[in-house]
ModelCIF file with pLDDT and N, C-alpha, C, O atoms, coordinates in Angstrom:
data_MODEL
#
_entry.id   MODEL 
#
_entity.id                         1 
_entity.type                       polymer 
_entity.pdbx_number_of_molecules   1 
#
_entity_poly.entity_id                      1 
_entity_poly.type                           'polypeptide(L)' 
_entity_poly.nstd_linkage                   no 
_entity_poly.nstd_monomer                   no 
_entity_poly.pdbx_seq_one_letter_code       
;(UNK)(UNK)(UNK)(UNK)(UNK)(UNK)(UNK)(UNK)(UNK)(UNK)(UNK)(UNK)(UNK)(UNK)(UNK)(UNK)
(UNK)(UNK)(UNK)(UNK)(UNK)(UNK)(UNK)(UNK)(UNK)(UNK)(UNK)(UNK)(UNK)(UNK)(UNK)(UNK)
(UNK)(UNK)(UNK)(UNK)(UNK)(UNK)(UNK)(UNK)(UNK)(UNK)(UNK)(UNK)(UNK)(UNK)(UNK)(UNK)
;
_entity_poly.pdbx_seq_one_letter_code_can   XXXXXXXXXXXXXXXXXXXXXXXXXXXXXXXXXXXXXXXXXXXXXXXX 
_entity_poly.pdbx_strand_id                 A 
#
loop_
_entity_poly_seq.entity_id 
_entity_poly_seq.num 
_entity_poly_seq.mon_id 
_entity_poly_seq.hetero 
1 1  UNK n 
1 2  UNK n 
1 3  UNK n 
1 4  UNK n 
1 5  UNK n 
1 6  UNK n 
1 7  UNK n 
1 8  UNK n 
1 9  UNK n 
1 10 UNK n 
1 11 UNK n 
1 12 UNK n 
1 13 UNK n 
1 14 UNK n 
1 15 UNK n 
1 16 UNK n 
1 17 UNK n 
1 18 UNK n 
1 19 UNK n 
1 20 UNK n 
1 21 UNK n 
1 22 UNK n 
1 23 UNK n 
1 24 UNK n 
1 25 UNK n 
1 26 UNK n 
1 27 UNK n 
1 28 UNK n 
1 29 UNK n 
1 30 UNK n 
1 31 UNK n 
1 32 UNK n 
1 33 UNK n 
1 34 UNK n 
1 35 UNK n 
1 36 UNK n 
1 37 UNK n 
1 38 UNK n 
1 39 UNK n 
1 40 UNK n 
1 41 UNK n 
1 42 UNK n 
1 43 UNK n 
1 44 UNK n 
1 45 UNK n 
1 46 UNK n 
1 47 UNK n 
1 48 UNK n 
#
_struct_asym.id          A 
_struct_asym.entity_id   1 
#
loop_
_ma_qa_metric.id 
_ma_qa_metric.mode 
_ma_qa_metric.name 
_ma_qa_metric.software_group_id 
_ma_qa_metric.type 
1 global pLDDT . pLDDT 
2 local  pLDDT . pLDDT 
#
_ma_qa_metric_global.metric_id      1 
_ma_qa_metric_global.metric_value   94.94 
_ma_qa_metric_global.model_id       1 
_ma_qa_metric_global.ordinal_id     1 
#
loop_
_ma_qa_metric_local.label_asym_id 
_ma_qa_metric_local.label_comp_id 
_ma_qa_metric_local.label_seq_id 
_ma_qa_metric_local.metric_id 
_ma_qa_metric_local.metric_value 
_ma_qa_metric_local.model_id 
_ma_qa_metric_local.ordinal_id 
A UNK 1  2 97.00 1 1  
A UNK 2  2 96.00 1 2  
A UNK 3  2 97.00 1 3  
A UNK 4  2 97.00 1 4  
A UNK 5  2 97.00 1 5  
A UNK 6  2 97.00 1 6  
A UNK 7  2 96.00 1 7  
A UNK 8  2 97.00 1 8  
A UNK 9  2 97.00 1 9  
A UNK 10 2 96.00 1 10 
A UNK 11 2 95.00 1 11 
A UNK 12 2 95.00 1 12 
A UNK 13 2 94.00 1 13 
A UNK 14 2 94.00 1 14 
A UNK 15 2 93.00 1 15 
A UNK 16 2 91.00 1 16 
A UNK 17 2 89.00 1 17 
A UNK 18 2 87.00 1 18 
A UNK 19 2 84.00 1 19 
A UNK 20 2 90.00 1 20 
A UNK 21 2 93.00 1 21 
A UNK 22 2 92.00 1 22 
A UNK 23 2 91.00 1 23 
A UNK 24 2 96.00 1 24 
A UNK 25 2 96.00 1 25 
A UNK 26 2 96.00 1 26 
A UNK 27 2 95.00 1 27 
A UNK 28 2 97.00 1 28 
A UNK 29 2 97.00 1 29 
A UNK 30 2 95.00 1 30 
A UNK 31 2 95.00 1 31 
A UNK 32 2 97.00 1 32 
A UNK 33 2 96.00 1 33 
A UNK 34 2 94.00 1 34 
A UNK 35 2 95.00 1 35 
A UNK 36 2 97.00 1 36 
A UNK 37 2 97.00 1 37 
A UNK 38 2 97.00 1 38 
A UNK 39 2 96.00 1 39 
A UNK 40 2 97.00 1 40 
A UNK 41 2 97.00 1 41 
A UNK 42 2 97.00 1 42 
A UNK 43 2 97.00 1 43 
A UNK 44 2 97.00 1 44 
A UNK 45 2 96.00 1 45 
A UNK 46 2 96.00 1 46 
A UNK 47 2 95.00 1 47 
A UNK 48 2 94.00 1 48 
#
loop_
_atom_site.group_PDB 
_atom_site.id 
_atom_site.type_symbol 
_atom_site.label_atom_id 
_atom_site.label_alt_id 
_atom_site.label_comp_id 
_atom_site.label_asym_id 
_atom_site.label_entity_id 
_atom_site.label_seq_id 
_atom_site.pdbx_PDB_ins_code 
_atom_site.Cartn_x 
_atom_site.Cartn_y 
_atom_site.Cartn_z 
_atom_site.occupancy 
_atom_site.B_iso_or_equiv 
_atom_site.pdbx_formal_charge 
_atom_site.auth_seq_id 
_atom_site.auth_comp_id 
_atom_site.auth_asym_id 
_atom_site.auth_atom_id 
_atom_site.pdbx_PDB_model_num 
ATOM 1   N N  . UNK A 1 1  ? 82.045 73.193 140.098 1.00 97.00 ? 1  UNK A N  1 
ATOM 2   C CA . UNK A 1 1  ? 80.665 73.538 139.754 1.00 97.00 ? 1  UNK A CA 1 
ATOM 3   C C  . UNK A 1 1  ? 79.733 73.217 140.910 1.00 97.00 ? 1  UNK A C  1 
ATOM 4   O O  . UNK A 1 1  ? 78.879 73.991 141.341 1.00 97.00 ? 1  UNK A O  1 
ATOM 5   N N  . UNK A 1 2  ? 79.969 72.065 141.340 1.00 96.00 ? 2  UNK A N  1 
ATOM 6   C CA . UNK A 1 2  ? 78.847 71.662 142.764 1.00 96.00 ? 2  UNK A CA 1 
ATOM 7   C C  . UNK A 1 2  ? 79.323 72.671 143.740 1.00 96.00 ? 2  UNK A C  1 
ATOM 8   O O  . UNK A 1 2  ? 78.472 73.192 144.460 1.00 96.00 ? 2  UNK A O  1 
ATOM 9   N N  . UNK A 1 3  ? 80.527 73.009 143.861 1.00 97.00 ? 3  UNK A N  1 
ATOM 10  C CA . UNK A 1 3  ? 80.720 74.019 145.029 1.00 97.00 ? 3  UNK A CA 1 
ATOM 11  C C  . UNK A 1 3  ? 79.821 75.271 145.156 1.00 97.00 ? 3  UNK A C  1 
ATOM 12  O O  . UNK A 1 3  ? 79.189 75.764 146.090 1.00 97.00 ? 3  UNK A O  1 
ATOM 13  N N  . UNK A 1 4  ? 80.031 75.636 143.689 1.00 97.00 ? 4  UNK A N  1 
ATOM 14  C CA . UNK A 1 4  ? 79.207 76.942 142.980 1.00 97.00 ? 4  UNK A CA 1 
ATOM 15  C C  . UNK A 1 4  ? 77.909 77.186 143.269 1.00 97.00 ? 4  UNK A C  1 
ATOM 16  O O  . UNK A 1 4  ? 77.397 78.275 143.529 1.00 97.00 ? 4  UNK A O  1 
ATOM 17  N N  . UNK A 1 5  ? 77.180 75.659 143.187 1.00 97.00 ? 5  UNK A N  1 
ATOM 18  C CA . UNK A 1 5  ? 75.922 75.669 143.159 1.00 97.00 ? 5  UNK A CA 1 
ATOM 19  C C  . UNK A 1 5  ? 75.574 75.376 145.146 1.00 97.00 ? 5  UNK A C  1 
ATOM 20  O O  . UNK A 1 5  ? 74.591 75.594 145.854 1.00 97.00 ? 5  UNK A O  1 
ATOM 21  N N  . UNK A 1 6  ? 76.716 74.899 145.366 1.00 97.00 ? 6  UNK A N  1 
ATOM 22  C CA . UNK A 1 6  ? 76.280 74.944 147.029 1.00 97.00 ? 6  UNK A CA 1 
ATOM 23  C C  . UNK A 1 6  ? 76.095 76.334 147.682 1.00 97.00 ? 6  UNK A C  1 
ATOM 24  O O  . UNK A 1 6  ? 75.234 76.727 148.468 1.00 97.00 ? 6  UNK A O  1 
ATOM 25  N N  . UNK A 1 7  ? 77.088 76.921 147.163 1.00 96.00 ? 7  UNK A N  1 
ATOM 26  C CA . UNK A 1 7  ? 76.944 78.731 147.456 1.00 96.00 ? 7  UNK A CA 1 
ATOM 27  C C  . UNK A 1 7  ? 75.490 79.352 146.794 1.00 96.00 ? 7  UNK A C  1 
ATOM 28  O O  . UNK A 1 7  ? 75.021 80.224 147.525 1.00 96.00 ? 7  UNK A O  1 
ATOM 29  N N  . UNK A 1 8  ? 74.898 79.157 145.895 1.00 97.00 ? 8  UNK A N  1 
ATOM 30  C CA . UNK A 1 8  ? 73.594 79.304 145.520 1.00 97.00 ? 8  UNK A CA 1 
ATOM 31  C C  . UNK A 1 8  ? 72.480 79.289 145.886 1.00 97.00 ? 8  UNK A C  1 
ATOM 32  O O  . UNK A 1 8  ? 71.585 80.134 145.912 1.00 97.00 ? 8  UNK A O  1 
ATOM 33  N N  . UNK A 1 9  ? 72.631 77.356 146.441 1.00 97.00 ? 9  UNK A N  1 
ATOM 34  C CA . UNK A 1 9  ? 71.533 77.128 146.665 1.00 97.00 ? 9  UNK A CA 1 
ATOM 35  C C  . UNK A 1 9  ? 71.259 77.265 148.204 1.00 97.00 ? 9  UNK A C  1 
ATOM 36  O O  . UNK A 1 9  ? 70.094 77.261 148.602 1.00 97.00 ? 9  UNK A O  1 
ATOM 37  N N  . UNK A 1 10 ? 72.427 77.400 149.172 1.00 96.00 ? 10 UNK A N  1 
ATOM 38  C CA . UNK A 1 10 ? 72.417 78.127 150.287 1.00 96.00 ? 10 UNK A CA 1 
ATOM 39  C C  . UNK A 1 10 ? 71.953 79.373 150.411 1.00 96.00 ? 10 UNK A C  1 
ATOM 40  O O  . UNK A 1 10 ? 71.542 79.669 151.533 1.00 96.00 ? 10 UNK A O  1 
ATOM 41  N N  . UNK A 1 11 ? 71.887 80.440 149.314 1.00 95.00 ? 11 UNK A N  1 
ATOM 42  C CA . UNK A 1 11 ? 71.704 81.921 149.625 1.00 95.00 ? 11 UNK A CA 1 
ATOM 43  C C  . UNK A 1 11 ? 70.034 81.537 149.274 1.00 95.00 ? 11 UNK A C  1 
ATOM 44  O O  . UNK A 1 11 ? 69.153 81.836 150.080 1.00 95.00 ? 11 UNK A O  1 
ATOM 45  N N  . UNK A 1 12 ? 69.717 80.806 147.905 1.00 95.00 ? 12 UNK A N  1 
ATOM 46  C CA . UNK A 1 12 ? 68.077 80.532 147.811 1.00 95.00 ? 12 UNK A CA 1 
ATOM 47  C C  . UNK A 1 12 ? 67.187 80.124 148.963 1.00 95.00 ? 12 UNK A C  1 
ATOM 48  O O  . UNK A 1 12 ? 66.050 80.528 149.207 1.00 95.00 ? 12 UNK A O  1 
ATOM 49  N N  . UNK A 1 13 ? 67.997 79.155 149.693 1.00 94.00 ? 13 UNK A N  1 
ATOM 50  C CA . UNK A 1 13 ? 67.131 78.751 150.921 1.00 94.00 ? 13 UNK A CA 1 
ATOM 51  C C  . UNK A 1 13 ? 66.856 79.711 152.062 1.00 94.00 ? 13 UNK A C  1 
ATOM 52  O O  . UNK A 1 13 ? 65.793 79.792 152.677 1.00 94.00 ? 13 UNK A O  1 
ATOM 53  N N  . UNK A 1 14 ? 68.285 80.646 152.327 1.00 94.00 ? 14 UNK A N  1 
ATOM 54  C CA . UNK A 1 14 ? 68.136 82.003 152.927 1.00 94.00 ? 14 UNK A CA 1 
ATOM 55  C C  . UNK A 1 14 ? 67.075 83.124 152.329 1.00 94.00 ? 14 UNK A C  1 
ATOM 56  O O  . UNK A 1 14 ? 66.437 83.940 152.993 1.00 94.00 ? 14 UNK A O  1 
ATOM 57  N N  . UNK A 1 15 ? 67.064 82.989 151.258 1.00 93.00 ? 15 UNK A N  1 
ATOM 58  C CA . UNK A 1 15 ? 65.886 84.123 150.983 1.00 93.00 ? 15 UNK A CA 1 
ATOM 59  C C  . UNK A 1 15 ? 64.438 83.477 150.706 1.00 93.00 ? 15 UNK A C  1 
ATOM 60  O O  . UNK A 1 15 ? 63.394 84.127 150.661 1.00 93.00 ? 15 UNK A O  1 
ATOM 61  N N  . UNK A 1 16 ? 64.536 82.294 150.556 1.00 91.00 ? 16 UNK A N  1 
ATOM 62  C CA . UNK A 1 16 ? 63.232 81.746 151.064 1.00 91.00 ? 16 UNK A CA 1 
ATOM 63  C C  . UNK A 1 16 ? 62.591 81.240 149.577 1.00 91.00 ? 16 UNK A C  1 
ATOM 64  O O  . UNK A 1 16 ? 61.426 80.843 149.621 1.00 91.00 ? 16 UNK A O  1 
ATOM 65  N N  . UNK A 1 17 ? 63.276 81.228 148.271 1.00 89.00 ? 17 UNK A N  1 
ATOM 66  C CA . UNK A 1 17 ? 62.970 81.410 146.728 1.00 89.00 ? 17 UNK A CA 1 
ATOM 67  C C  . UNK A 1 17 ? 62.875 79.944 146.284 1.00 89.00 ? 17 UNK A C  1 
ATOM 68  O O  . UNK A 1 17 ? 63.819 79.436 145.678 1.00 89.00 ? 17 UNK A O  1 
ATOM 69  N N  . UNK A 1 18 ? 61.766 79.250 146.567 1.00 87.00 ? 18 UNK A N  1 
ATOM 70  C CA . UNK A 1 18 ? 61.298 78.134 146.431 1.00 87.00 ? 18 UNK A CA 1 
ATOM 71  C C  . UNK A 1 18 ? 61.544 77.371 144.958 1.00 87.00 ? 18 UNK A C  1 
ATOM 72  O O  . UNK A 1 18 ? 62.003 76.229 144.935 1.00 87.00 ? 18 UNK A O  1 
ATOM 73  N N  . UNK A 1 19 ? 61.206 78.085 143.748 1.00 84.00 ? 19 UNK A N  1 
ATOM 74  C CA . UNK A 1 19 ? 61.389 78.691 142.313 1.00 84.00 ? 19 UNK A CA 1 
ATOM 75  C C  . UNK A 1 19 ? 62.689 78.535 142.516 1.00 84.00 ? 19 UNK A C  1 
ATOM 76  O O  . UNK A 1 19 ? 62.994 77.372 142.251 1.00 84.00 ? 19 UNK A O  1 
ATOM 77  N N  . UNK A 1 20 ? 63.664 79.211 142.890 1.00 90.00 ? 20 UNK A N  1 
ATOM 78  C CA . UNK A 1 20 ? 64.805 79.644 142.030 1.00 90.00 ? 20 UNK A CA 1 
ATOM 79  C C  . UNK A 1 20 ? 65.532 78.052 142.800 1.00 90.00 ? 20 UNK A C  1 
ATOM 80  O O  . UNK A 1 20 ? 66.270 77.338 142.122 1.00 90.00 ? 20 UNK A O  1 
ATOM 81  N N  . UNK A 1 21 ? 65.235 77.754 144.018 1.00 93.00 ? 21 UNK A N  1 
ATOM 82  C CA . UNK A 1 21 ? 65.846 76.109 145.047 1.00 93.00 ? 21 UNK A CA 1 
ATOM 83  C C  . UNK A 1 21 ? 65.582 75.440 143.579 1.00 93.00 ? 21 UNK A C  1 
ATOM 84  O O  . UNK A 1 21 ? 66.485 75.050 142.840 1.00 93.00 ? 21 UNK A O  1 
ATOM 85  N N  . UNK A 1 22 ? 64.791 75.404 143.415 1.00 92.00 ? 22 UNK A N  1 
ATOM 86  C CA . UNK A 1 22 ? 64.895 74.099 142.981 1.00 92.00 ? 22 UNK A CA 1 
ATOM 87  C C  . UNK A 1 22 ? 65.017 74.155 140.829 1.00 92.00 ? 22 UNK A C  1 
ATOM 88  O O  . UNK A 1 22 ? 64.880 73.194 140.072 1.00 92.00 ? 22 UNK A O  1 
ATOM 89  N N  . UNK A 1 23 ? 65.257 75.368 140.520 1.00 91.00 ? 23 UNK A N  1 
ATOM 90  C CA . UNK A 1 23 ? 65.928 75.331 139.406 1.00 91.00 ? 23 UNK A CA 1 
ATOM 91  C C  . UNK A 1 23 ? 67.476 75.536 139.407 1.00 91.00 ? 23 UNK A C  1 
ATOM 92  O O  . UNK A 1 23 ? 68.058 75.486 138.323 1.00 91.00 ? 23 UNK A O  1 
ATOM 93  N N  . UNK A 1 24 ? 68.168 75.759 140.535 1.00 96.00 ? 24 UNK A N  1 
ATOM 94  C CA . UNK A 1 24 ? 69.476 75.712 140.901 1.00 96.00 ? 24 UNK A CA 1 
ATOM 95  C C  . UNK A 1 24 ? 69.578 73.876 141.668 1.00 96.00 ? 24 UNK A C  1 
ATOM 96  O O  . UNK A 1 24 ? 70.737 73.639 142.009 1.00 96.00 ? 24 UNK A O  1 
ATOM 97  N N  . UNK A 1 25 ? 69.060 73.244 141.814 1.00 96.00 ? 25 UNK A N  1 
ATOM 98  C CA . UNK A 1 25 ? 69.217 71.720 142.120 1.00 96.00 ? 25 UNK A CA 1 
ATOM 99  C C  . UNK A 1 25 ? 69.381 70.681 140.529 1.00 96.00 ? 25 UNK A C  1 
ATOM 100 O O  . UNK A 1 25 ? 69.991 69.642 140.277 1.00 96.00 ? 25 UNK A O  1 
ATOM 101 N N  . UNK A 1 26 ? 68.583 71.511 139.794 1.00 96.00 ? 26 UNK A N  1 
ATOM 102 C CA . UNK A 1 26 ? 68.217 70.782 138.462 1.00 96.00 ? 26 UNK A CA 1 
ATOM 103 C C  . UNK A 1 26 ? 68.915 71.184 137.265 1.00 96.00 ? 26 UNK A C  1 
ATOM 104 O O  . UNK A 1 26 ? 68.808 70.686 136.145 1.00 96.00 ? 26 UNK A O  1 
ATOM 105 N N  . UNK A 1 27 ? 70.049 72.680 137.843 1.00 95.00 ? 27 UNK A N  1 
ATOM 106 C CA . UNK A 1 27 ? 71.307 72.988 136.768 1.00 95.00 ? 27 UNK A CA 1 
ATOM 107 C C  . UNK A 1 27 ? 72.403 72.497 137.545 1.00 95.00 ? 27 UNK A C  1 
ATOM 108 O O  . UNK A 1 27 ? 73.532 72.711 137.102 1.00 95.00 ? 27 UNK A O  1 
ATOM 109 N N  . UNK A 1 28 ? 72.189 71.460 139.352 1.00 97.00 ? 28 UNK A N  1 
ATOM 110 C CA . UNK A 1 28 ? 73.127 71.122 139.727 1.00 97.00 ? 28 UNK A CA 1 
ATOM 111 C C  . UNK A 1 28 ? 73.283 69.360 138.919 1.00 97.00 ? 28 UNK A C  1 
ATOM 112 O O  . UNK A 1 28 ? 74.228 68.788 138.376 1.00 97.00 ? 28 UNK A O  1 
ATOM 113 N N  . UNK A 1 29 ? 71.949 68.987 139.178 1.00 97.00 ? 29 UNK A N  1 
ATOM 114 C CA . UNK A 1 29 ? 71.959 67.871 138.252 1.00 97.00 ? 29 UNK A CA 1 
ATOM 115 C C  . UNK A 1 29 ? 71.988 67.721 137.103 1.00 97.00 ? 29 UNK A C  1 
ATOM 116 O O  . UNK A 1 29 ? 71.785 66.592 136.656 1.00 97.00 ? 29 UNK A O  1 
ATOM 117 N N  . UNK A 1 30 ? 72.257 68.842 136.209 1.00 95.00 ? 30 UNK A N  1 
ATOM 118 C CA . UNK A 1 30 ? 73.215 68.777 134.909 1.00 95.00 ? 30 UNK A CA 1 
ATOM 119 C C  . UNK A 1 30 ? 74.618 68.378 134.787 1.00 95.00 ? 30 UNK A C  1 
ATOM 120 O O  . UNK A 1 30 ? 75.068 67.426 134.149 1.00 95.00 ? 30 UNK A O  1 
ATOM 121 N N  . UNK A 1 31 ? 75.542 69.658 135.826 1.00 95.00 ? 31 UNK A N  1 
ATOM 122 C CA . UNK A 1 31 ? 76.550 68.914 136.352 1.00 95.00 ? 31 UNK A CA 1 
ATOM 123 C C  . UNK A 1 31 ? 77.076 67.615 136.532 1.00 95.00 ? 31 UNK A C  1 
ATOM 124 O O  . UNK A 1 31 ? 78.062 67.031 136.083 1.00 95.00 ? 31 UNK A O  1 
ATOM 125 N N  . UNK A 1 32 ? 76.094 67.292 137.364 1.00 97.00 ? 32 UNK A N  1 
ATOM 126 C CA . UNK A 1 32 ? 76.710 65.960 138.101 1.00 97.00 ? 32 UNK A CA 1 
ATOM 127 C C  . UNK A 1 32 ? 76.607 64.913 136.866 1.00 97.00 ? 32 UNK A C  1 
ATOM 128 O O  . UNK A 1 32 ? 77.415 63.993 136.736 1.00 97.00 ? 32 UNK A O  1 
ATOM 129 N N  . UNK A 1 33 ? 75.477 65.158 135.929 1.00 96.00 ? 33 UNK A N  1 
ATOM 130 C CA . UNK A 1 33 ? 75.183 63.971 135.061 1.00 96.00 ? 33 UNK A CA 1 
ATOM 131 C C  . UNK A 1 33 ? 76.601 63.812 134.166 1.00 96.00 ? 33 UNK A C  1 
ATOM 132 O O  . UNK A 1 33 ? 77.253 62.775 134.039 1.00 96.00 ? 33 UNK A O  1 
ATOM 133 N N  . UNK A 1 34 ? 76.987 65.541 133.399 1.00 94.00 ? 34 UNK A N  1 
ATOM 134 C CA . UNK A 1 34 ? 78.710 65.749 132.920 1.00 94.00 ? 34 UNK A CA 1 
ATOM 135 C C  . UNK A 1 34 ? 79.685 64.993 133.290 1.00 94.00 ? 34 UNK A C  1 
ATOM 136 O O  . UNK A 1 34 ? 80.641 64.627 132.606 1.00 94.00 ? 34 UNK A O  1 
ATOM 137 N N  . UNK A 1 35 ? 79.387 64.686 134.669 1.00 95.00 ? 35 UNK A N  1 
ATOM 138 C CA . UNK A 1 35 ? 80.408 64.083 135.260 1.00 95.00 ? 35 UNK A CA 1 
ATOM 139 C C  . UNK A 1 35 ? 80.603 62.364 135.430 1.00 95.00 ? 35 UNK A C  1 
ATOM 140 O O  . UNK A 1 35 ? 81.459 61.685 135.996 1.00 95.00 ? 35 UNK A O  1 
ATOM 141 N N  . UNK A 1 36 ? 79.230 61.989 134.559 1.00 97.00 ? 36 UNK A N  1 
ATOM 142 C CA . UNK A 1 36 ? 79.135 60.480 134.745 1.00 97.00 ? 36 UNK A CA 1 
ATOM 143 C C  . UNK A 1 36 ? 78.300 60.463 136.386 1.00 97.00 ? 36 UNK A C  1 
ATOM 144 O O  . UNK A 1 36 ? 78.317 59.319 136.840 1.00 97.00 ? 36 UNK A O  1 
ATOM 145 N N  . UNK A 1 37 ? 77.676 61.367 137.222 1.00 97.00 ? 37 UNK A N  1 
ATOM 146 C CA . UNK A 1 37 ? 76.559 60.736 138.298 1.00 97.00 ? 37 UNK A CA 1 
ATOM 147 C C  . UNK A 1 37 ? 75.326 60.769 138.133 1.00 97.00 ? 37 UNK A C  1 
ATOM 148 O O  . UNK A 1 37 ? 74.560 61.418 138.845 1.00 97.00 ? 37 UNK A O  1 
ATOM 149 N N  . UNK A 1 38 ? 75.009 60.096 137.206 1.00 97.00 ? 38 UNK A N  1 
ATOM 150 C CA . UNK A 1 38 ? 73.510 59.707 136.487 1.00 97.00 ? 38 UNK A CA 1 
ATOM 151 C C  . UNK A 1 38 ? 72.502 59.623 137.926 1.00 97.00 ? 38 UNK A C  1 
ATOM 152 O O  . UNK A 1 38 ? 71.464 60.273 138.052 1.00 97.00 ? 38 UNK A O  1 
ATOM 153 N N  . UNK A 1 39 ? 73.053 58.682 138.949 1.00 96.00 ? 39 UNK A N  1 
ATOM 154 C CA . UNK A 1 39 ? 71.892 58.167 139.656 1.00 96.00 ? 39 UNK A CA 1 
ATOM 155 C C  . UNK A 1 39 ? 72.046 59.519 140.508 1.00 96.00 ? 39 UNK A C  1 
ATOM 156 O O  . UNK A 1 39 ? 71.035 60.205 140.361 1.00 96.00 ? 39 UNK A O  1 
ATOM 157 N N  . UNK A 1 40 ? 72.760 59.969 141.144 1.00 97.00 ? 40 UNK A N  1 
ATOM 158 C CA . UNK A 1 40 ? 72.814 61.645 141.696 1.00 97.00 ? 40 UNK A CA 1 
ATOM 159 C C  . UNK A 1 40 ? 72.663 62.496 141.384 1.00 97.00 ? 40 UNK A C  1 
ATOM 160 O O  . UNK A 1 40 ? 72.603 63.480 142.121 1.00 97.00 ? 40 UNK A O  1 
ATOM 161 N N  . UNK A 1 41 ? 72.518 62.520 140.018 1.00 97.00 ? 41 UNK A N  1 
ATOM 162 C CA . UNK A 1 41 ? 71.690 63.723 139.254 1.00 97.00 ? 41 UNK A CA 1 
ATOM 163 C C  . UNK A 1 41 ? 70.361 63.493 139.158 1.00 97.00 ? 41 UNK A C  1 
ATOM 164 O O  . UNK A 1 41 ? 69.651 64.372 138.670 1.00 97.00 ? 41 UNK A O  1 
ATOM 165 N N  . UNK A 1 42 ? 69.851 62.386 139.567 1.00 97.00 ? 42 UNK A N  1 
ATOM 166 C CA . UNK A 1 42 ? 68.341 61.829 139.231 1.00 97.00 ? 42 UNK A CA 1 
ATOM 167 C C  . UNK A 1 42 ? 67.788 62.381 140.627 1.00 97.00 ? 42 UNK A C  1 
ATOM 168 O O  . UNK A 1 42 ? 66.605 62.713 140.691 1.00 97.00 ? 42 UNK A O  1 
ATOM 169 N N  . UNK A 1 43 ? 68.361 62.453 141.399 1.00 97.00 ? 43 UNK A N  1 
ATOM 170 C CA . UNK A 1 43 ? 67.870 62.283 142.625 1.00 97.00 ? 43 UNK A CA 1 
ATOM 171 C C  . UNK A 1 43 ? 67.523 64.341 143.403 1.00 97.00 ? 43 UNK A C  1 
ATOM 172 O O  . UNK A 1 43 ? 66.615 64.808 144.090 1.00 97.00 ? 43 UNK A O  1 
ATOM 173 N N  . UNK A 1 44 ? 68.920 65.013 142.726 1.00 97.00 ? 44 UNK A N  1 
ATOM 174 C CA . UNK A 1 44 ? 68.496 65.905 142.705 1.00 97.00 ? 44 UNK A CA 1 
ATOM 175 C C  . UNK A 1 44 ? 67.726 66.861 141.795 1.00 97.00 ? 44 UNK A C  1 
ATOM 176 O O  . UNK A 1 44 ? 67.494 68.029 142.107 1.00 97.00 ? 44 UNK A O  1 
ATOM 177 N N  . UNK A 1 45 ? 67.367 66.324 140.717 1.00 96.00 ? 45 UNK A N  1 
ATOM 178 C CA . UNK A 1 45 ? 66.559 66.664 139.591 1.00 96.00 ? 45 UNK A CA 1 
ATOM 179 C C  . UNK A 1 45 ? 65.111 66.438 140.236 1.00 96.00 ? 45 UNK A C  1 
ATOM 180 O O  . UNK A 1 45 ? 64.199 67.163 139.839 1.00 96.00 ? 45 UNK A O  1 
ATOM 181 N N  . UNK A 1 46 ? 64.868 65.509 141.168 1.00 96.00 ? 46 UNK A N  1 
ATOM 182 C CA . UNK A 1 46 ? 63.524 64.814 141.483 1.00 96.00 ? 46 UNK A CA 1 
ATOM 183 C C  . UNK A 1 46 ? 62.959 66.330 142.584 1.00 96.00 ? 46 UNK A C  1 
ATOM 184 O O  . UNK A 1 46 ? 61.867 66.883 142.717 1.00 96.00 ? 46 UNK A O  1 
ATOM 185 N N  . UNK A 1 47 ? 64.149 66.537 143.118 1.00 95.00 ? 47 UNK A N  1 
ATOM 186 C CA . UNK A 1 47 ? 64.144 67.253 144.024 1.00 95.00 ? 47 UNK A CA 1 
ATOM 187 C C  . UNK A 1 47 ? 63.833 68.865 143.374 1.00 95.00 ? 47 UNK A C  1 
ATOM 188 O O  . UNK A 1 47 ? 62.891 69.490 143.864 1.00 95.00 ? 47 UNK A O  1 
ATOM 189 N N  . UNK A 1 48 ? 64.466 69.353 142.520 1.00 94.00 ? 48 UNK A N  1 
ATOM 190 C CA . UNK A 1 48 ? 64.376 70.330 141.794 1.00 94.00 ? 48 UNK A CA 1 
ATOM 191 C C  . UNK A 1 48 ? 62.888 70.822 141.306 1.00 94.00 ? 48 UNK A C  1 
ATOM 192 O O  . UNK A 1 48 ? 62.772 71.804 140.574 1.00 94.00 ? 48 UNK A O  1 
#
């Protein structure tokens, strides 16, 4: 899933979609939270 969202949020930053960066950071920090990384999901949620 983080891979998924690295391919994503790489093409968002290429097209410049400020909006879509950072609601693809904050369905990455859903992920990570699934996975038990509470404090790394916090961090990119902040970011999101």
């Amino acid at each position: 899933a983080v891979a998924a969202f690295d391919v994503a949020l790489a093409a968002s930053r290429r097209l410049g979609l400020r909006d879509a960066e950072g609601r693809l950071l904050l369905n990455c920090a859903v992920a990570l939270r699934q996975g038990g990384q509470f404090d790394r999901a916090l961090q990119l949620s902040r970011q999101g």
